[in-house]
Each structure stands twice: as structure tokens, then as C-alpha cells.
C-alpha atoms as a PDB file:
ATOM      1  CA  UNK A   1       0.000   0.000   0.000  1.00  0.00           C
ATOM      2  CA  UNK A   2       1.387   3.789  -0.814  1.00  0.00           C
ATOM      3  CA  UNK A   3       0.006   5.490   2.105  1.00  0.00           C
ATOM      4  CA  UNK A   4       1.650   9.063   0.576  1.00  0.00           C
ATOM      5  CA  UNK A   5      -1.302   8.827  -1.775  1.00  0.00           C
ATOM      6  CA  UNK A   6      -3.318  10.168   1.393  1.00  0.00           C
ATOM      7  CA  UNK A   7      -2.327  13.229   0.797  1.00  0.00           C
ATOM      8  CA  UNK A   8      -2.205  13.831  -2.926  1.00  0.00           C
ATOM      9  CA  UNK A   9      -4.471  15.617  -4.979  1.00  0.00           C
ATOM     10  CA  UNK A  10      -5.597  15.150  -8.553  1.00  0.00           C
ATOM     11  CA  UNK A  11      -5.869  17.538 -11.503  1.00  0.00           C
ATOM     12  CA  UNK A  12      -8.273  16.396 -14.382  1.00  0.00           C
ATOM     13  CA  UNK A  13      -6.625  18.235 -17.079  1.00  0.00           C
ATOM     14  CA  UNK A  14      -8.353  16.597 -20.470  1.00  0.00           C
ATOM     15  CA  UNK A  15     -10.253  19.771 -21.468  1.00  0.00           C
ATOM     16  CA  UNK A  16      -6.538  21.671 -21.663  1.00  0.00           C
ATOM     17  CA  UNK A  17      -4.370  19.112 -22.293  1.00  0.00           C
ATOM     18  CA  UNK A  18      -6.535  16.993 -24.487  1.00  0.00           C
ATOM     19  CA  UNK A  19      -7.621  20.108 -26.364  1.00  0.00           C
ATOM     20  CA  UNK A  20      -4.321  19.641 -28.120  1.00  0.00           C
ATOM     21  CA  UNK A  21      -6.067  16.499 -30.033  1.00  0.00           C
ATOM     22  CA  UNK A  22      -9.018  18.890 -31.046  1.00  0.00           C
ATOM     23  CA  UNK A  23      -7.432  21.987 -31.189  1.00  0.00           C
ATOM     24  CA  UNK A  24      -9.525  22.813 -27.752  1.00  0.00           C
ATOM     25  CA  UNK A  25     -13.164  22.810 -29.969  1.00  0.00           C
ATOM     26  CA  UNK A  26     -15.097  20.823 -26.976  1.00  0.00           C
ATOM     27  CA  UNK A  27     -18.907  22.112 -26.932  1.00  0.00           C
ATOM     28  CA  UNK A  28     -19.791  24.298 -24.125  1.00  0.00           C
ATOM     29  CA  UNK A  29     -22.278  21.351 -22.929  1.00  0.00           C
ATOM     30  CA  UNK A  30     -19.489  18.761 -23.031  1.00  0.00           C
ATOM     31  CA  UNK A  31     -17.700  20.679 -21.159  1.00  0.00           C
ATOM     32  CA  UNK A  32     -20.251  20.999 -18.472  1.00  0.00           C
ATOM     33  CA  UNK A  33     -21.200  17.875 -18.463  1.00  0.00           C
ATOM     34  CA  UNK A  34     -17.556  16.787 -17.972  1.00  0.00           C
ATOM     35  CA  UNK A  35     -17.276  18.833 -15.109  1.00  0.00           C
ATOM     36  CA  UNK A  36     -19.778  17.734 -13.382  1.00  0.00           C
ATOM     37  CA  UNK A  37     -18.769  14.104 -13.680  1.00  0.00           C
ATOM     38  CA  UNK A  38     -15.365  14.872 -12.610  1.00  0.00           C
ATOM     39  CA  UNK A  39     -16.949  16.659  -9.541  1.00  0.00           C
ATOM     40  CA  UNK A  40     -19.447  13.365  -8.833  1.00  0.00           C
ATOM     41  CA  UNK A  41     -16.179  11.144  -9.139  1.00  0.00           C
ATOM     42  CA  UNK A  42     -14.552  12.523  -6.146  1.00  0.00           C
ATOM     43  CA  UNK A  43     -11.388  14.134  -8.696  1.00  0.00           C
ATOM     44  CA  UNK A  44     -10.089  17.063  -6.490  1.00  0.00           C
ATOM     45  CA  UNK A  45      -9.476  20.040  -9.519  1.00  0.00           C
ATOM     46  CA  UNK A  46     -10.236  20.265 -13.097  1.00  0.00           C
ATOM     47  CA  UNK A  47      -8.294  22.189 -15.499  1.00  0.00           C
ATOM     48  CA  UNK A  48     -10.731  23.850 -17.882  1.00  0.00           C
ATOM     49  CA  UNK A  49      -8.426  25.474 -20.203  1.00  0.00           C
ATOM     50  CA  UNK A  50      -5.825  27.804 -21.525  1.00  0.00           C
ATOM     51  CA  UNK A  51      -6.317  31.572 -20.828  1.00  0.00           C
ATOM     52  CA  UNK A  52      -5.991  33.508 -24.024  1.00  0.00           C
ATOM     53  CA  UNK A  53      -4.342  30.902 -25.747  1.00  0.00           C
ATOM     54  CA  UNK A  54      -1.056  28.273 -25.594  1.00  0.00           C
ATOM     55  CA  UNK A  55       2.489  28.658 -25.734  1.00  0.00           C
ATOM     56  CA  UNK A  56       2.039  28.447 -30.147  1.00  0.00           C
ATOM     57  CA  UNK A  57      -0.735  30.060 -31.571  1.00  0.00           C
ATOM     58  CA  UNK A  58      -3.210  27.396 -32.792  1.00  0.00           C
ATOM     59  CA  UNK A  59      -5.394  28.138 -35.505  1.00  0.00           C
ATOM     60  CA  UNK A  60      -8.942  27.475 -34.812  1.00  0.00           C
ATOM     61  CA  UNK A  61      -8.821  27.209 -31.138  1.00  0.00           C
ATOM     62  CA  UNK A  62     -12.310  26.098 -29.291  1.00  0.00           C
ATOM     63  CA  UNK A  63     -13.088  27.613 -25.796  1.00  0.00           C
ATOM     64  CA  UNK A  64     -11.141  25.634 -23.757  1.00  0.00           C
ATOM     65  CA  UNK A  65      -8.057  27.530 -25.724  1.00  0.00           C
ATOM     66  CA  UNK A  66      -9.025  30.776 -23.939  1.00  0.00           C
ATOM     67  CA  UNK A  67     -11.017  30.335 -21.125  1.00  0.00           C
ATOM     68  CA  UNK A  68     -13.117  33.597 -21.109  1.00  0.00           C
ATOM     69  CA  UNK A  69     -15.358  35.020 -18.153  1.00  0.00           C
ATOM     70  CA  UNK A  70     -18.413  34.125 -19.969  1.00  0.00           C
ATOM     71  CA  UNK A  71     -17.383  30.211 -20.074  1.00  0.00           C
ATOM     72  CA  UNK A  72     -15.693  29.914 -16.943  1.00  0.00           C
ATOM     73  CA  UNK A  73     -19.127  31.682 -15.705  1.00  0.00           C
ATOM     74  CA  UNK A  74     -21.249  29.403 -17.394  1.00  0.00           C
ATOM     75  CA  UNK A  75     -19.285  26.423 -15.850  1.00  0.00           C
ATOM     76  CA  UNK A  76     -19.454  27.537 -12.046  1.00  0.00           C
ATOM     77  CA  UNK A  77     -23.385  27.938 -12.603  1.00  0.00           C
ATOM     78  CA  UNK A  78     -23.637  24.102 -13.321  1.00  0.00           C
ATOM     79  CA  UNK A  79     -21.340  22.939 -10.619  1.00  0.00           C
ATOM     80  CA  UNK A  80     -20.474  25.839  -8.045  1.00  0.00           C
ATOM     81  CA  UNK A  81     -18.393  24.154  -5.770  1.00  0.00           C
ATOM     82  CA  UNK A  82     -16.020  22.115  -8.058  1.00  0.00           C
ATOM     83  CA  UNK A  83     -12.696  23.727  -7.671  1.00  0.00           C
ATOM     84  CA  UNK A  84     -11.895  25.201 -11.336  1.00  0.00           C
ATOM     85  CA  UNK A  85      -7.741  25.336 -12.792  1.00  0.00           C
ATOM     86  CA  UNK A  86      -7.018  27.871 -15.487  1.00  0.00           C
ATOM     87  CA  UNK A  87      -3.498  27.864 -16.394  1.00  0.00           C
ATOM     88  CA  UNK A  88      -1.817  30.392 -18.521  1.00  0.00           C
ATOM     89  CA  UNK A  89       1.828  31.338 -20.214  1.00  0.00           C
ATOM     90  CA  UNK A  90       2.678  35.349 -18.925  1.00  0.00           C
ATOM     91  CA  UNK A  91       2.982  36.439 -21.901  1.00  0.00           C
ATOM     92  CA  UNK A  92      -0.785  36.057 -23.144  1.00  0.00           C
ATOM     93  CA  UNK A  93      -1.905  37.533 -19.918  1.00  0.00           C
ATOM     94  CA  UNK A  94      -2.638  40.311 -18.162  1.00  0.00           C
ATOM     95  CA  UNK A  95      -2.607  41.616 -14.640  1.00  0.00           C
ATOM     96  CA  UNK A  96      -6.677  42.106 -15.281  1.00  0.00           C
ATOM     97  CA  UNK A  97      -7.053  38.610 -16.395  1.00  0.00           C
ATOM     98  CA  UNK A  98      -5.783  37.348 -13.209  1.00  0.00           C
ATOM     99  CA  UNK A  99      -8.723  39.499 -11.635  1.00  0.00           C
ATOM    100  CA  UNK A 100     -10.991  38.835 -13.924  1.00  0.00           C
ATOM    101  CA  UNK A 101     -10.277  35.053 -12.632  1.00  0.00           C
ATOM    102  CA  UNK A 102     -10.448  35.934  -9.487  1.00  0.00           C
ATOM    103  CA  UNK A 103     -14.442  37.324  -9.927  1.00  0.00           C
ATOM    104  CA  UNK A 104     -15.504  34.424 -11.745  1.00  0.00           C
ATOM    105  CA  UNK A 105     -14.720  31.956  -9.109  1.00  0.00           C
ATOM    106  CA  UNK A 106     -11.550  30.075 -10.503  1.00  0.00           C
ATOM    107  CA  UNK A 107      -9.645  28.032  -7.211  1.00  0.00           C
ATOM    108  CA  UNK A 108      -6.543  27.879  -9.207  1.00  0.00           C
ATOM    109  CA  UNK A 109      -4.782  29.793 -11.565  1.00  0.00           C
ATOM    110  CA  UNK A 110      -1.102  27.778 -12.548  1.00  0.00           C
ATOM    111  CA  UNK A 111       1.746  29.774 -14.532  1.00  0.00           C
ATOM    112  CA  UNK A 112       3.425  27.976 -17.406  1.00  0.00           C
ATOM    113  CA  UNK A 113       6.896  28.909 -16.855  1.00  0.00           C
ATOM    114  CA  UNK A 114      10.721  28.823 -18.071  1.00  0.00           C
ATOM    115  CA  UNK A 115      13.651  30.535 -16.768  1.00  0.00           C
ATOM    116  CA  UNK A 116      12.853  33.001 -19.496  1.00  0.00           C
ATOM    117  CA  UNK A 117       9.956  34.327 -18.359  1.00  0.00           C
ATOM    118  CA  UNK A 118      10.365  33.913 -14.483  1.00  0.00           C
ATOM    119  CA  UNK A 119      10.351  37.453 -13.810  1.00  0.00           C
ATOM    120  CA  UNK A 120       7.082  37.960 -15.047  1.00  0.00           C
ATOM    121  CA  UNK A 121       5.441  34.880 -14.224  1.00  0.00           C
ATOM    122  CA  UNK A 122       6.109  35.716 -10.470  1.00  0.00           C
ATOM    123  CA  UNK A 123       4.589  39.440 -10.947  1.00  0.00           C
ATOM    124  CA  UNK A 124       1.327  37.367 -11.677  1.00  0.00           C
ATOM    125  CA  UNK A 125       1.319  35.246  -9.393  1.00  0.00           C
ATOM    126  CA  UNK A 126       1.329  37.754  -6.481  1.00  0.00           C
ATOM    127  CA  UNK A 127      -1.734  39.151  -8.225  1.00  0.00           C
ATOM    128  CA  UNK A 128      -3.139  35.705  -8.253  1.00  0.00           C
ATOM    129  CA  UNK A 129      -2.148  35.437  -4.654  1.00  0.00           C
ATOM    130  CA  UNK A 130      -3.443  38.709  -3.375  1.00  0.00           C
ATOM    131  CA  UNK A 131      -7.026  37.554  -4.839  1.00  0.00           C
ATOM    132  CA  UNK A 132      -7.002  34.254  -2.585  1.00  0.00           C
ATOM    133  CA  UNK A 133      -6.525  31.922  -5.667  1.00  0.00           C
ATOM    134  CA  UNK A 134      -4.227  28.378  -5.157  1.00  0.00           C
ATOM    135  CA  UNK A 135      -1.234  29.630  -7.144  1.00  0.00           C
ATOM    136  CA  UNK A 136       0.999  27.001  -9.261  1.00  0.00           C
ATOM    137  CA  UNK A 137       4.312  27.811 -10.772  1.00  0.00           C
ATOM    138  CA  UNK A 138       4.752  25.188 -13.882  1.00  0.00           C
ATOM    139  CA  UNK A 139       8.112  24.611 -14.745  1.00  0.00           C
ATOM    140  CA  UNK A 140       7.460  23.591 -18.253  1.00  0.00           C
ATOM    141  CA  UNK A 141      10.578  21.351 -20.320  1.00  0.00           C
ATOM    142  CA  UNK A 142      11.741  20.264 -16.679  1.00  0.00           C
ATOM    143  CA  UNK A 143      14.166  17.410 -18.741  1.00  0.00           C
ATOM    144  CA  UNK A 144      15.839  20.447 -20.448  1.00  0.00           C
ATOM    145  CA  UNK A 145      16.404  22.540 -17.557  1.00  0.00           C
ATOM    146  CA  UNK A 146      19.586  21.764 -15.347  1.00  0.00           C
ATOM    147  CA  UNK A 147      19.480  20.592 -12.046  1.00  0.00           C
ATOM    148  CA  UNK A 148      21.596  23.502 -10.685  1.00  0.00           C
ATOM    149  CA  UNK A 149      19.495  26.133 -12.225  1.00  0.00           C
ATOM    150  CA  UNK A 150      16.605  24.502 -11.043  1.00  0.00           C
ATOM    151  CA  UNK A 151      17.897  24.946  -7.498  1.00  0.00           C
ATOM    152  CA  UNK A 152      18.104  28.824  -8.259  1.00  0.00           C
ATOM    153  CA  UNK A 153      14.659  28.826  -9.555  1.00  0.00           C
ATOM    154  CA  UNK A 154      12.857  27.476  -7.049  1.00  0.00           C
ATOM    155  CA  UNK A 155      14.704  29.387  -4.487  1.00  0.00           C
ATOM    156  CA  UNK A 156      13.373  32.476  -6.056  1.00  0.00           C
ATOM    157  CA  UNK A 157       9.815  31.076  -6.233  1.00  0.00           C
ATOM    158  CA  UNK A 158       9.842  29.741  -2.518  1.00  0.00           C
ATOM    159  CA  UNK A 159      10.304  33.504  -1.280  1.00  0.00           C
ATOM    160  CA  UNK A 160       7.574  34.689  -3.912  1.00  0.00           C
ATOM    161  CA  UNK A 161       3.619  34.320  -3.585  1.00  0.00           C
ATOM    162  CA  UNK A 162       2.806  30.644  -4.564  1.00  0.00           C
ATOM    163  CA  UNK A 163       1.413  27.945  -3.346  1.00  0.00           C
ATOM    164  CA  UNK A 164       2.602  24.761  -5.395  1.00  0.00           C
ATOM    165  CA  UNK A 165       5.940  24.467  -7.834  1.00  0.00           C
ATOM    166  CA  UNK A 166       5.213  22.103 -10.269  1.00  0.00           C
ATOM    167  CA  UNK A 167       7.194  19.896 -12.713  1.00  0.00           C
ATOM    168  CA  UNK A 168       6.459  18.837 -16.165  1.00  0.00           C
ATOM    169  CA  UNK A 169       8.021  16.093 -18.322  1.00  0.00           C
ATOM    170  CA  UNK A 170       6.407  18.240 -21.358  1.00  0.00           C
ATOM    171  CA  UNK A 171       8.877  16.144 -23.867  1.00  0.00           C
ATOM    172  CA  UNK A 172       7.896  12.930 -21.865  1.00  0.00           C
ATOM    173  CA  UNK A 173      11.753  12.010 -21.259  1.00  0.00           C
ATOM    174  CA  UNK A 174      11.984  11.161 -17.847  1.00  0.00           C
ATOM    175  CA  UNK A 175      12.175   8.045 -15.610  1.00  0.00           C
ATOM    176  CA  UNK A 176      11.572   7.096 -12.076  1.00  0.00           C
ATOM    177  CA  UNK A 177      15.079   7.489 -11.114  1.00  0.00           C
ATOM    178  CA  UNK A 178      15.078  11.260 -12.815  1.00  0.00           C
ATOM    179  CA  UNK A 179      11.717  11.657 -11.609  1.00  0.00           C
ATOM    180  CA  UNK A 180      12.618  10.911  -8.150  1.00  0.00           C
ATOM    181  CA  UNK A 181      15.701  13.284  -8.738  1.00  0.00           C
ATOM    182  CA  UNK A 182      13.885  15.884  -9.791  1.00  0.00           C
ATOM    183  CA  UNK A 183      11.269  15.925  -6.489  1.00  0.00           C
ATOM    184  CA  UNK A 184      14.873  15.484  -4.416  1.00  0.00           C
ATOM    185  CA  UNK A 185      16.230  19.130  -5.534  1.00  0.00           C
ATOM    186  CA  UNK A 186      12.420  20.904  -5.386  1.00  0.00           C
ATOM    187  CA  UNK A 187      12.033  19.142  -1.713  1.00  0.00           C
ATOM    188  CA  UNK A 188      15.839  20.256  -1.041  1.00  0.00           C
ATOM    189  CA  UNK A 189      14.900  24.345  -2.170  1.00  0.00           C
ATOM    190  CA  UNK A 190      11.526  24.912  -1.209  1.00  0.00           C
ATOM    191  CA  UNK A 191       8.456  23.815   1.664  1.00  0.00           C
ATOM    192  CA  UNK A 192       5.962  25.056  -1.219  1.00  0.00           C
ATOM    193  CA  UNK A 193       4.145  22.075  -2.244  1.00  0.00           C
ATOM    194  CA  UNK A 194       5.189  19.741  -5.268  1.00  0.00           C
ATOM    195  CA  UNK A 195       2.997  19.124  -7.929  1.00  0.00           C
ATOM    196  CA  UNK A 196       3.762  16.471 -11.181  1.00  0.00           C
ATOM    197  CA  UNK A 197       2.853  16.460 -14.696  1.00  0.00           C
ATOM    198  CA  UNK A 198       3.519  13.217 -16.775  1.00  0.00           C
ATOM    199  CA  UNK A 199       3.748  12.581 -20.504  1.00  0.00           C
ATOM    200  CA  UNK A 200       3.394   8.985 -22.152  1.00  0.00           C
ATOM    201  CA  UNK A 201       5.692   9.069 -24.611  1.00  0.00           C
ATOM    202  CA  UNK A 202       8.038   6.158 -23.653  1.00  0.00           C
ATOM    203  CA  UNK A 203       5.192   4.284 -21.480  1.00  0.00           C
ATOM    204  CA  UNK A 204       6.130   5.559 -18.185  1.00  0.00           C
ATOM    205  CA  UNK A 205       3.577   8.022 -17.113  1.00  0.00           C
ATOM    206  CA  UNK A 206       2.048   5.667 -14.560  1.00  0.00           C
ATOM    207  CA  UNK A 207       4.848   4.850 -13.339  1.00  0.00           C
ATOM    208  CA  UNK A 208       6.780   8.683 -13.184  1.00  0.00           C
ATOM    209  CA  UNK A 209       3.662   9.657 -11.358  1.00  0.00           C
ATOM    210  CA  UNK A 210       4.106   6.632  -8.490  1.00  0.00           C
ATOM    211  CA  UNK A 211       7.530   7.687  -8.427  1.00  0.00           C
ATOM    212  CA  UNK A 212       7.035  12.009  -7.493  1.00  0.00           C
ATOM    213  CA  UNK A 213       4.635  10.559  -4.995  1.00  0.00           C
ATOM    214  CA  UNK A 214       6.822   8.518  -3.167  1.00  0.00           C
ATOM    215  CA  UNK A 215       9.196  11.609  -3.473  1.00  0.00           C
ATOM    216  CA  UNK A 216       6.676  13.711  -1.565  1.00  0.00           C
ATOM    217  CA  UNK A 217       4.728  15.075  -4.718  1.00  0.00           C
ATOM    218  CA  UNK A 218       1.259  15.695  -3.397  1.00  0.00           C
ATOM    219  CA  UNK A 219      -0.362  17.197  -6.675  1.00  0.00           C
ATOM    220  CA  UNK A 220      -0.551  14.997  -9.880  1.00  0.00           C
ATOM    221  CA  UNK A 221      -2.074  15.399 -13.401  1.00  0.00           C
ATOM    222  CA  UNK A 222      -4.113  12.897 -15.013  1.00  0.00           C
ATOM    223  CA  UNK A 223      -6.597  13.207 -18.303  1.00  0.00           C
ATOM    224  CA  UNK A 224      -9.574  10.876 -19.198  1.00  0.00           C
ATOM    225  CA  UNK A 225      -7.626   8.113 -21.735  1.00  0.00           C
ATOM    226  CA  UNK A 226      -4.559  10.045 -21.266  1.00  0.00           C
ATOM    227  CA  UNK A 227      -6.002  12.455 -23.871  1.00  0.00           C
ATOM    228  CA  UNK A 228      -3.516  15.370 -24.101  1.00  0.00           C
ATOM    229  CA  UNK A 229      -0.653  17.125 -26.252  1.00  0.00           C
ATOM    230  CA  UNK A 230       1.276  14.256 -28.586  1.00  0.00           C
ATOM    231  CA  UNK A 231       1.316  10.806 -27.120  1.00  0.00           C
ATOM    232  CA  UNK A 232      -0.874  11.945 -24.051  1.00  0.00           C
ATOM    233  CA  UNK A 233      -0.885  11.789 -20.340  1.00  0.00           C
ATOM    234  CA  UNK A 234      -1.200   9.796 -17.848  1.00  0.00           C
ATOM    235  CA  UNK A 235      -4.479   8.062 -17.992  1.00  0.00           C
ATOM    236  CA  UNK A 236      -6.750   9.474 -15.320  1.00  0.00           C
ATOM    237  CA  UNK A 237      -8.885   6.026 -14.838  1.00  0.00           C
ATOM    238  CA  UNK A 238      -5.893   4.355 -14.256  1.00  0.00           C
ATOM    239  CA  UNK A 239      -4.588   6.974 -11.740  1.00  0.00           C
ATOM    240  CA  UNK A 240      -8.082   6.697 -10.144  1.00  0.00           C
ATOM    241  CA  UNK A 241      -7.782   2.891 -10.006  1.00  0.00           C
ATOM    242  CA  UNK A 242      -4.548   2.815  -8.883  1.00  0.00           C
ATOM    243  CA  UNK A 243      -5.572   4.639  -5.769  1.00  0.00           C
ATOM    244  CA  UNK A 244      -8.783   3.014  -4.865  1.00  0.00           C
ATOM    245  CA  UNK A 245      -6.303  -0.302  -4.958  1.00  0.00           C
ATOM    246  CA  UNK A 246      -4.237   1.075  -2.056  1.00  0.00           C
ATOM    247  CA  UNK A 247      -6.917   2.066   0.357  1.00  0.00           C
ATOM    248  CA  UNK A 248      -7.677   6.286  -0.798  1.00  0.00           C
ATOM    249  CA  UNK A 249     -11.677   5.305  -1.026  1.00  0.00           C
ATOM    250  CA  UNK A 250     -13.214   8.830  -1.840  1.00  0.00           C
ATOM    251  CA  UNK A 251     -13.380   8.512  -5.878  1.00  0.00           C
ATOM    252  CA  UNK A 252     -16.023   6.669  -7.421  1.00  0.00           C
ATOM    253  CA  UNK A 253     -14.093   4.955 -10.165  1.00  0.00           C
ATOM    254  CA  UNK A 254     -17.917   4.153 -11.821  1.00  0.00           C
ATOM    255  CA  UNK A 255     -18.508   7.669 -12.458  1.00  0.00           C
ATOM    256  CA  UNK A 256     -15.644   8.121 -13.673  1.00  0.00           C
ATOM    257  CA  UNK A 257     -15.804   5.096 -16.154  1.00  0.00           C
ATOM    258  CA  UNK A 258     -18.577   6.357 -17.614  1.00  0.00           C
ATOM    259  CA  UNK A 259     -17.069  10.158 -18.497  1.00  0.00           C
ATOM    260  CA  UNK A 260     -14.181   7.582 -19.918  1.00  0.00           C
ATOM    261  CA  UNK A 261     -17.641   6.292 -22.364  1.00  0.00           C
ATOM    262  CA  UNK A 262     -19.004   9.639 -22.390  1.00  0.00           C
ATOM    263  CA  UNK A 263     -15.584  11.031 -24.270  1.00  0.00           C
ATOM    264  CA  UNK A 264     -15.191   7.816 -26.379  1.00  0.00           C
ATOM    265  CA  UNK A 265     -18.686   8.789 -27.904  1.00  0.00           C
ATOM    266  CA  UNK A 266     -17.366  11.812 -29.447  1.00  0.00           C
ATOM    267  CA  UNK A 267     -15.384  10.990 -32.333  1.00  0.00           C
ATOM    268  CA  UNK A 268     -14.124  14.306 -32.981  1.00  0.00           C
ATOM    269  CA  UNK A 269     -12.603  15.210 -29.518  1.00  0.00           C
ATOM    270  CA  UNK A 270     -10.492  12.030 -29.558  1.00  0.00           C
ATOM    271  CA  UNK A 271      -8.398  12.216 -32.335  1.00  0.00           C
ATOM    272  CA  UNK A 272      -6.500   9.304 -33.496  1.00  0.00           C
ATOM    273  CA  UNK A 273      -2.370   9.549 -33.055  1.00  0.00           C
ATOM    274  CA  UNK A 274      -1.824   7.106 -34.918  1.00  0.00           C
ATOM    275  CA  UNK A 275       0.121   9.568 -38.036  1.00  0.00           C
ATOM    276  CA  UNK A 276       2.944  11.044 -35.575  1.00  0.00           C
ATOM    277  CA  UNK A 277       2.775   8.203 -32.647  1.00  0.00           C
ATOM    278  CA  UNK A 278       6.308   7.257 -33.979  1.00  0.00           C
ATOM    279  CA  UNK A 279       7.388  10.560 -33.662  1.00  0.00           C
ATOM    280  CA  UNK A 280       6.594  11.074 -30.228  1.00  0.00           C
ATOM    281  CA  UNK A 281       8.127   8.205 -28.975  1.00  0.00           C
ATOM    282  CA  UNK A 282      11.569   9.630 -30.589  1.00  0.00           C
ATOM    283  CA  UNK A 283      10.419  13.063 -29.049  1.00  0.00           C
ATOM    284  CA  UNK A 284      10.758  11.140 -25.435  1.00  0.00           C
ATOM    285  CA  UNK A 285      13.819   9.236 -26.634  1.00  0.00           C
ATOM    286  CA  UNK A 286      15.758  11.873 -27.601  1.00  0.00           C
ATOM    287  CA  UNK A 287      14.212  14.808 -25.965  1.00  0.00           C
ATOM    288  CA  UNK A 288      12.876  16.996 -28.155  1.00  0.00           C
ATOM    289  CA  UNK A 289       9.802  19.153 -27.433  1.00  0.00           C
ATOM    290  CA  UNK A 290       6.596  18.805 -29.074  1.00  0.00           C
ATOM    291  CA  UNK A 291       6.990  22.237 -30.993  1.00  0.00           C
ATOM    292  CA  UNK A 292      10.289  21.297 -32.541  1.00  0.00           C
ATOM    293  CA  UNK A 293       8.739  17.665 -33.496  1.00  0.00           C
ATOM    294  CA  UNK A 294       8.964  18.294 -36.998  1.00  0.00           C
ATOM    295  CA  UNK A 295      12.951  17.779 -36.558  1.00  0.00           C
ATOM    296  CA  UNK A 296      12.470  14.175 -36.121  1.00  0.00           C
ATOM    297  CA  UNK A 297       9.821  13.554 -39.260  1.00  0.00           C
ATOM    298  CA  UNK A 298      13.037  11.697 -41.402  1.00  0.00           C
ATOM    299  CA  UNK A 299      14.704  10.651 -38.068  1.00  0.00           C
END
């Protein structure tokens, strides 16, 4: 039994992440109904979207690519007290979106961030702060960033305004051993909490994810089917299943089995990956990130 599962929360994050397969176009009603299945399951947070847009600029992006007041609204009206994630990059923000947030009820707001744009990441998130919102810094490309600077980073963001440092394998490059690594040198720089973010792309999501727990992660992100951005995430059932196996009884692994049927039914949100599955898998092997996939097309 993993009794350090007690104390971890989960992030649904298939209506941001999996908008990548759909370029975010989920119907305002899926998205509710979603939601509210995530909130009957017991799941702790769900991540409804980009605000104003990802890192790239996709062409044709659906609401849950921008996350405006009148959607987030429409959301809290069907289930008030499910705790709502926006995340957002710095640069397609401003300090009035992180009020605007604030007003329409969002719990959490998380940062996507690099140690290009730490400077004004952290201005936001003292904004985000200030309003009473659960504030996550989101160290994006964690397998590209060295394990000394990642010391200095945190450092800086354990005397700033934030709740929870997070780290993502965005490339999907990491192992349990540099998993476990990873948690070692946020645990060694900060007291913030540690939050994880797994990618599939050499078939160790599940097993990253076990790992930054027993390092003393107590956030983790999981999407319905692993839906998310190239070879997905780590598959939220499975997460779910995992920890109704070692005792944690409060999700209902029925509901959320049938928001697993629910998404299957929609054809066009659950694109196939079949064309560039190839491609990811050398994007974990050799760490390259998903914008710069193209490199790897004649690999």
C-alpha cells in the first residue's frame, strides 16, 4: 500500500491538455457535463483550459483555448463548488485577467513557466495570490532545464507568492530514477508544495507519477484516456484505479468510467495519433519538445 497517496491531490486536465487532439473545440455542454462528472467522481481540480491561448498560436482554437469570463461563468453555474484550474503562459496575460479570474470563481490559476519568463510569471502570481486563488508555478521542459538552475529557480519562487511548484516532463523524457531526482532538488529548495505532470511518450507516465509521490509530490495530473498534447498523459482512470487499490476510497471509479464512455462517444474530440505516434516516442527518446517535433519527421 502507498500510504503518501493520502495526501495527494488530482488535476483532471483533459479539457486543456486533451484540447491539443481537437485543437480545444469541446462544446460548451461537453464541457459541463464533464465537469460535473469529474466533480461526482470525487477528482479534487479540473483544469478547464488555456487563458488567451497556448504557448504556439493554434489556428482554430475552441473555448477551452481561452477560457473567457463568460465560459468559466457558465461552468461555475452548473457545478459551483467544483474547484476550477485555469493555467496560462505570462505572456498572453494580463494583470486584469488574473482578476478577472479571481471574480468568476476560478480556485486555481497555474503559470506555465521557463527561466525566461520567471520574472514575469512571479509578478502574476502575487496578483493571483493577493485575490485568494491556489497559485501554481509550472516549470514547463523540466528534462531540459539543469538541475543547478533549477535549485536557483525554485529558491526564487519559494520567497515569492505561490502555493505549489510544479514539474512537467512536457517532452515525456523522464524516468523514475530522474523523476525521483527531480522531487529530491524541489524538496531540497523549497516547503511550497510539489505538484507532477507526466507525458506517455516512452510508457512511463504511470509509473513517473508513483515515483514524485513517493518523493513527496502531493499534486498529480491525469486526463480521461490520457487524452492530451502528442502521445498523451497519464491516464486518469488508471490513476483513479490505482488509488482506490491502495486504500484512498473517496473517488467513485464508476462515475468516472462512464465520463471515460461519455468522451469515447465523441469521435471528434479524440483524435487518433496514430500519423505522428512514432514521432513522439523519438520526441521522449531523444528529448525533443513537441513544438520542434517536426525535426524528427526523417529521423
Amino acid at each position: 500500500m502507498n500510504s503518501n497517496l493520502d495526501n495527494v491531490k488530482v488535476i483532471d486536465v483533459t479539457l486543456r491538455d486533451g484540447g491539443y487532439r481537437n485543437r480545444f473545440n469541446f462544446s460548451l455542454d461537453f464541457v459541463q457535463n464533464h465537469v460535473k462528472s469529474m466533480y461526482e467522481s470525487g477528482v479534487d481540480y479540473v483544469e478547464i483550459g488555456y487563458r488567451n491561448g497556448s504557448v504556439v498560436p493554434i489556428k482554430g482554437m475552441g473555448i477551452t483555448g481561452f477560457s473567457e469570463n463568460q465560459y468559466i461563468q457558465a461552468i461555475r453555474e452548473v457545478v459551483p463548488d467544483m474547484k476550477l484550474v485555469v493555467i496560462a503562459h505570462a505572456k498572453n496575460i494580463t494583470e486584469q485577467d488574473v482578476h478577472d479570474m479571481a471574480d468568476m470563481g476560478v480556485s486555481m490559476v497555474r503559470f506555465c513557466t521557463t527561466p525566461e519568463n520567471i520574472d514575469a510569471t512571479l509578478k502574476l502570481s502575487a496578483i493571483s495570490k493577493q485575490r485568494n486563488m491556489t497559485t501554481g508555478i509550472n516549470f514547463v521542459r523540466i528534462s531540459s532545464i539543469a538541475d543547478s538552475q533549477l535549485a536557483e529557480l525554485v529558491k526564487r519562487v519559494d520567497k515569492s507568492c505561490a502555493d505549489v511548484i510544479y514539474f512537467a516532463d512536457s517532452n515525456g523524457n523522464l524516468n523514475p530514477s530522474a523523476v525521483s531526482r527531480i522531487a529530491g532538488v524541489l524538496k531540497q529548495n523549497t516547503d511550497l508544495e510539489i505538484g507532477f505532470h507526466a507525458h506517455d511518450n516512452l510508457g512511463l507516465a504511470m509509473s513517473n507519477s508513483i515515483a514524485a509521490v513517493e518523493s513527496g509530490t502531493t499534486f498529480i495530473d491525469a486526463s480521461l484516456l490520457g487524452m492530451g498534447k502528442g502521445i498523451g498523459n497519464l491516464k486518469l482512470e488508471k490513476w483513479i484505479a490505482y488509488n482506490l487499490s491502495n486504500g484512498k476510497k473517496k473517488y467513485i471509479l464508476e462515475q468516472l468510467l462512464k465520463a471515460v464512455s461519455a468522451l469515447r462517444s465523441n469521435p471528434d474530440y479524440v483524435a487518433s495519433d496514430e500519423e505522428e505516434y512514432t514521432i513522439d516516442i523519438k520526441c521522449g527518446l531523444f528529448n525533443v519538445p513537441f513544438t520542434e517535433r517536426h525535426k524528427l519527421e526523417n529521423a
